[in-house]
Protein backbone atom coordinates (compact mmCIF):
# COMPACT_ATOMS: atom_id res chain seq x y z
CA UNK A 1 2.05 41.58 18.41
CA UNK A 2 5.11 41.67 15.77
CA UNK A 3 5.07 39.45 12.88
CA UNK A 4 7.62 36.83 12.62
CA UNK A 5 8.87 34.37 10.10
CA UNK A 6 12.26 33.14 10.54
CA UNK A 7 13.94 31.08 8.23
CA UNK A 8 14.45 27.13 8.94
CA UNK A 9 17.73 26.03 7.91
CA UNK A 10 17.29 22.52 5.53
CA UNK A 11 19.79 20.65 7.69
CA UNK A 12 18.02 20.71 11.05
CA UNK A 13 14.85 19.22 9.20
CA UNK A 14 14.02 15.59 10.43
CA UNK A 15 14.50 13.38 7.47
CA UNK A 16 12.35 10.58 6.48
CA UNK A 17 14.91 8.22 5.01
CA UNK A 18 16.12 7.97 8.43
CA UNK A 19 13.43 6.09 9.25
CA UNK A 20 12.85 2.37 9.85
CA UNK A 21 9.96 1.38 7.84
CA UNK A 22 8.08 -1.48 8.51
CA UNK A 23 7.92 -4.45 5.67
CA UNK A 24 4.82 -6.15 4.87
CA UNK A 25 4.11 -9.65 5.55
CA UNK A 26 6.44 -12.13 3.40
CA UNK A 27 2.98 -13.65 2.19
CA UNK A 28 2.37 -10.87 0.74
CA UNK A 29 5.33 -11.19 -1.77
CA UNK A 30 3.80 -14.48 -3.02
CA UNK A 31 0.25 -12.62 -3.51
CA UNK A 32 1.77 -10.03 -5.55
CA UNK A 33 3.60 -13.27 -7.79
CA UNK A 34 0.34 -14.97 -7.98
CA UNK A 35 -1.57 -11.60 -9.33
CA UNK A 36 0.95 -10.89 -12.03
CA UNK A 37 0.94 -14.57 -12.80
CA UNK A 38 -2.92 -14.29 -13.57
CA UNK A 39 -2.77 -11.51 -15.15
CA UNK A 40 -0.20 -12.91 -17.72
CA UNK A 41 -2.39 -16.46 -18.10
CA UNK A 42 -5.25 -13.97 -19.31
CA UNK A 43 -2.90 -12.42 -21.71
CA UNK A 44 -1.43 -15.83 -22.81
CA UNK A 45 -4.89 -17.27 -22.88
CA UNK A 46 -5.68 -14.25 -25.66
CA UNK A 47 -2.45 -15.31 -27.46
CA UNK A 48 -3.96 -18.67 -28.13
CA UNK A 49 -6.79 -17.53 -29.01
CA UNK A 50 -4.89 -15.19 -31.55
CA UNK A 51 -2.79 -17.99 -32.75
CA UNK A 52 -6.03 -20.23 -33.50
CA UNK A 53 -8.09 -17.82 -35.26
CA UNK A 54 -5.03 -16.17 -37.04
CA UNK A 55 -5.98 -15.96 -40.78
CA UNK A 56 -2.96 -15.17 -42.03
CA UNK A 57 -0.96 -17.49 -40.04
CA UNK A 58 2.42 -15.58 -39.81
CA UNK A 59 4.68 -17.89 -38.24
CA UNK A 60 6.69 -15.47 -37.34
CA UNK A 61 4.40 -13.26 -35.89
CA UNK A 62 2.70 -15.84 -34.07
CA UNK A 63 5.74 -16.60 -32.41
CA UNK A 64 7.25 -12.81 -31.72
CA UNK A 65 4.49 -12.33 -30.06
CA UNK A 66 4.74 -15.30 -27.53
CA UNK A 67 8.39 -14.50 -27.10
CA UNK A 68 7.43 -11.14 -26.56
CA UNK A 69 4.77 -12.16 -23.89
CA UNK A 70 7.54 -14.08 -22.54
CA UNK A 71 9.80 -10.98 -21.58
CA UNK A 72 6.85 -8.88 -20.33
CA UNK A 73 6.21 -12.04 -18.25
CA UNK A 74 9.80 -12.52 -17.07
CA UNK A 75 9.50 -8.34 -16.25
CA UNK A 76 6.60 -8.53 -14.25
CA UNK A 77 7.59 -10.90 -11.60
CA UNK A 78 10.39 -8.95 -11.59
CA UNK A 79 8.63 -5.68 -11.13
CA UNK A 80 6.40 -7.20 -8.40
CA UNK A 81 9.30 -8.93 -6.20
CA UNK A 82 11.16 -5.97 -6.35
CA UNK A 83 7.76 -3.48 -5.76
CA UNK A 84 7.48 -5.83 -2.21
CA UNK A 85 10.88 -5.00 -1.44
CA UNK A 86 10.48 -1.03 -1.86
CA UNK A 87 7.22 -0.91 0.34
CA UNK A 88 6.45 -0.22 4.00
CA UNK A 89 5.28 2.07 6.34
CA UNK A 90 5.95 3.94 9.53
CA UNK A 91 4.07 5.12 12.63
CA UNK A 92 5.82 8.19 13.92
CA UNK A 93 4.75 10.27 16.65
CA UNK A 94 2.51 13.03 14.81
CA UNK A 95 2.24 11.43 11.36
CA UNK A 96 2.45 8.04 9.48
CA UNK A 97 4.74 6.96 6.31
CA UNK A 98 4.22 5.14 3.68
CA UNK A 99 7.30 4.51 0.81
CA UNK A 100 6.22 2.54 -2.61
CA UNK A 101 7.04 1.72 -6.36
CA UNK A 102 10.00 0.52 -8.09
CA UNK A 103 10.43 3.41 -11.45
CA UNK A 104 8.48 5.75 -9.32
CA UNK A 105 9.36 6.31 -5.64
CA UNK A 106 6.80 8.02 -3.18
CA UNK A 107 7.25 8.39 0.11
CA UNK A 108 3.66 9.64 1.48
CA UNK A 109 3.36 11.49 5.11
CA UNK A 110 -0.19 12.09 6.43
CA UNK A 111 -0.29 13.88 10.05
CA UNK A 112 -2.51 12.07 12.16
CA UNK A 113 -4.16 15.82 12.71
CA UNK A 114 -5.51 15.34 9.17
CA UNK A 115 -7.05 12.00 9.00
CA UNK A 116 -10.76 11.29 9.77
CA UNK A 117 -11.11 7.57 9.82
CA UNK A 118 -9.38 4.06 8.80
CA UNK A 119 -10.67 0.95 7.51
CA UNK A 120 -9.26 -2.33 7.23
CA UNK A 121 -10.71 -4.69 4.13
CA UNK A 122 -9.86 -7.71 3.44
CA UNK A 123 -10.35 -8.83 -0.19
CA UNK A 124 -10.49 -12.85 -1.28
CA UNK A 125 -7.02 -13.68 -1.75
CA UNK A 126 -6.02 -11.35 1.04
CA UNK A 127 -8.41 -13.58 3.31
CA UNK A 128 -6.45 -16.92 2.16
CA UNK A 129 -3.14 -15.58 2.92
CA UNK A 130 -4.53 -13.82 6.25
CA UNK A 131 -3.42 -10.37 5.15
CA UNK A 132 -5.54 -7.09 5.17
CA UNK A 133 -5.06 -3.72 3.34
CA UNK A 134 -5.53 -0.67 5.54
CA UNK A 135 -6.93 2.27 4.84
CA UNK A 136 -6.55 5.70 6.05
CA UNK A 137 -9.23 8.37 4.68
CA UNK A 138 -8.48 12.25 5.07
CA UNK A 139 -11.22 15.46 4.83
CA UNK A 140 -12.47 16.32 1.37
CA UNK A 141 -11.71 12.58 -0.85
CA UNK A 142 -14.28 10.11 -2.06
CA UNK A 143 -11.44 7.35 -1.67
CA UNK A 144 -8.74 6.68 1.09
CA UNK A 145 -5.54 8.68 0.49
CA UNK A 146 -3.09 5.82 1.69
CA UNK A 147 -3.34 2.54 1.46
CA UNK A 148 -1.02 -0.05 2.69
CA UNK A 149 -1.57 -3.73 1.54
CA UNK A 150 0.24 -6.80 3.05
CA UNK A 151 -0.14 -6.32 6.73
CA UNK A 152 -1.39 -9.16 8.90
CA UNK A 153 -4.46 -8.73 10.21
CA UNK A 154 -3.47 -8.77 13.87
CA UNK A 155 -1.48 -5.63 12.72
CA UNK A 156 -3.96 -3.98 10.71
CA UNK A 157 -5.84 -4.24 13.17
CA UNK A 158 -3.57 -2.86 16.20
CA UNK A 159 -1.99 -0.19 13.90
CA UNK A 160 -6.07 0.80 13.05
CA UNK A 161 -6.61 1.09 16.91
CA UNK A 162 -3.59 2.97 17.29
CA UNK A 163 -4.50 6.01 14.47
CA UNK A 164 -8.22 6.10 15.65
CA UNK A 165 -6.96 6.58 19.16
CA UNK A 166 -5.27 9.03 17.82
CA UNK A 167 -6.98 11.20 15.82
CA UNK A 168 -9.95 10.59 18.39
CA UNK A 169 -7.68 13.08 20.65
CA UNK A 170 -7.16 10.14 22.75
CA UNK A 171 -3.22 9.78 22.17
CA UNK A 172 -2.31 7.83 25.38
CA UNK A 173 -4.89 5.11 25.02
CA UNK A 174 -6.81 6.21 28.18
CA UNK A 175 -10.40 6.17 28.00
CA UNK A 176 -12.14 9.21 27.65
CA UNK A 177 -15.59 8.52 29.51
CA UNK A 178 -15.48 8.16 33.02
CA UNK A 179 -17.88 5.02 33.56
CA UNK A 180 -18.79 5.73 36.48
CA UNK A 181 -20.79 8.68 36.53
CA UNK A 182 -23.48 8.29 33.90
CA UNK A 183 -23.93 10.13 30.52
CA UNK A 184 -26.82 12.36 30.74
């Protein structure tokens, strides 16, 4: 047997900006504006607190700060409309996508041949808004590897069947036991 190992030109690769990504749910846009809005009514909640207890009582300062909370406010909701915008995922044939960040863009591929289980959770304010964050876990991590936020549940859940289906060797959905000849 001879050794081989041609080149592959760049060109002929498949590329994944080709593909059509999925976008989360449109709830999920208002849970990310709700999360940066509590965030920021901790942080204005410690600028009171600064402002009342300030011995020195810089006006100035006082007020810079506010103003500055003010931007960073005005940035965040920003940041977090346009980080819905930039996310979603992709089922392919041998691997799923998943594209996400505003400053820093990643575009994740994990080959179904690598995965070992998926959950779905479901945290509080994910449960109001009837969304679910999947996960999808591969060999050697304490913690999933990819995690996409903002689906429905109905499509967690069918997009959950579909990768343990698949990585369960069972890629056309047929059942693998024949029921009626029993398991010894």
């Amino acid at each position: 047997m001879i050794f081989t190992n041609s080149q592959i030109p760049v060109g002929d690769l498949p590329q994944a900006e080709a593909v059509d990504f999925q976008k989360l749910s449109p709830s999920y846009r208002l849970v990310e504006v709700i999360a940066t809005c509590l965030l920021f009514a901790f942080l204005l909640a410690g600028w009171v607190v600064f402002y009342l207890i300030n011995p020195l009582k810089i006006v100035w300062l006082n007020w810079g700060l506010l103003a500055f909370w003010a931007a960073l406010f005005f940035l965040g909701l920003v940041v977090a409309l346009k980080r819905f915008a930039a996310e979603g995922y992709a089922l392919r044939e041998h691997d799923i996508l998943h594209k996400h960040g505003v400053w820093f863009r990643t575009l994740t591929a994990i080959p179904f041949n690598r995965m070992q289980h998926c959950e779905i959770s479901r945290g509080p304010v994910e449960n109001a808004f009837g969304l679910a964050t999947l996960r999808v876990f591969t060999a050697g991590g304490s913690g999933s590897d990819l995690s996409i936020g903002g689906l429905p549940v109905a499509e967690a859940q069918r997009v959950k069947e579909f990768i343990t289906k698949r990585i369960g060797g069972n890629e056309n959905g047929v059942d693998l036991i024949d029921e009626s000849e029993p398991i010894e």
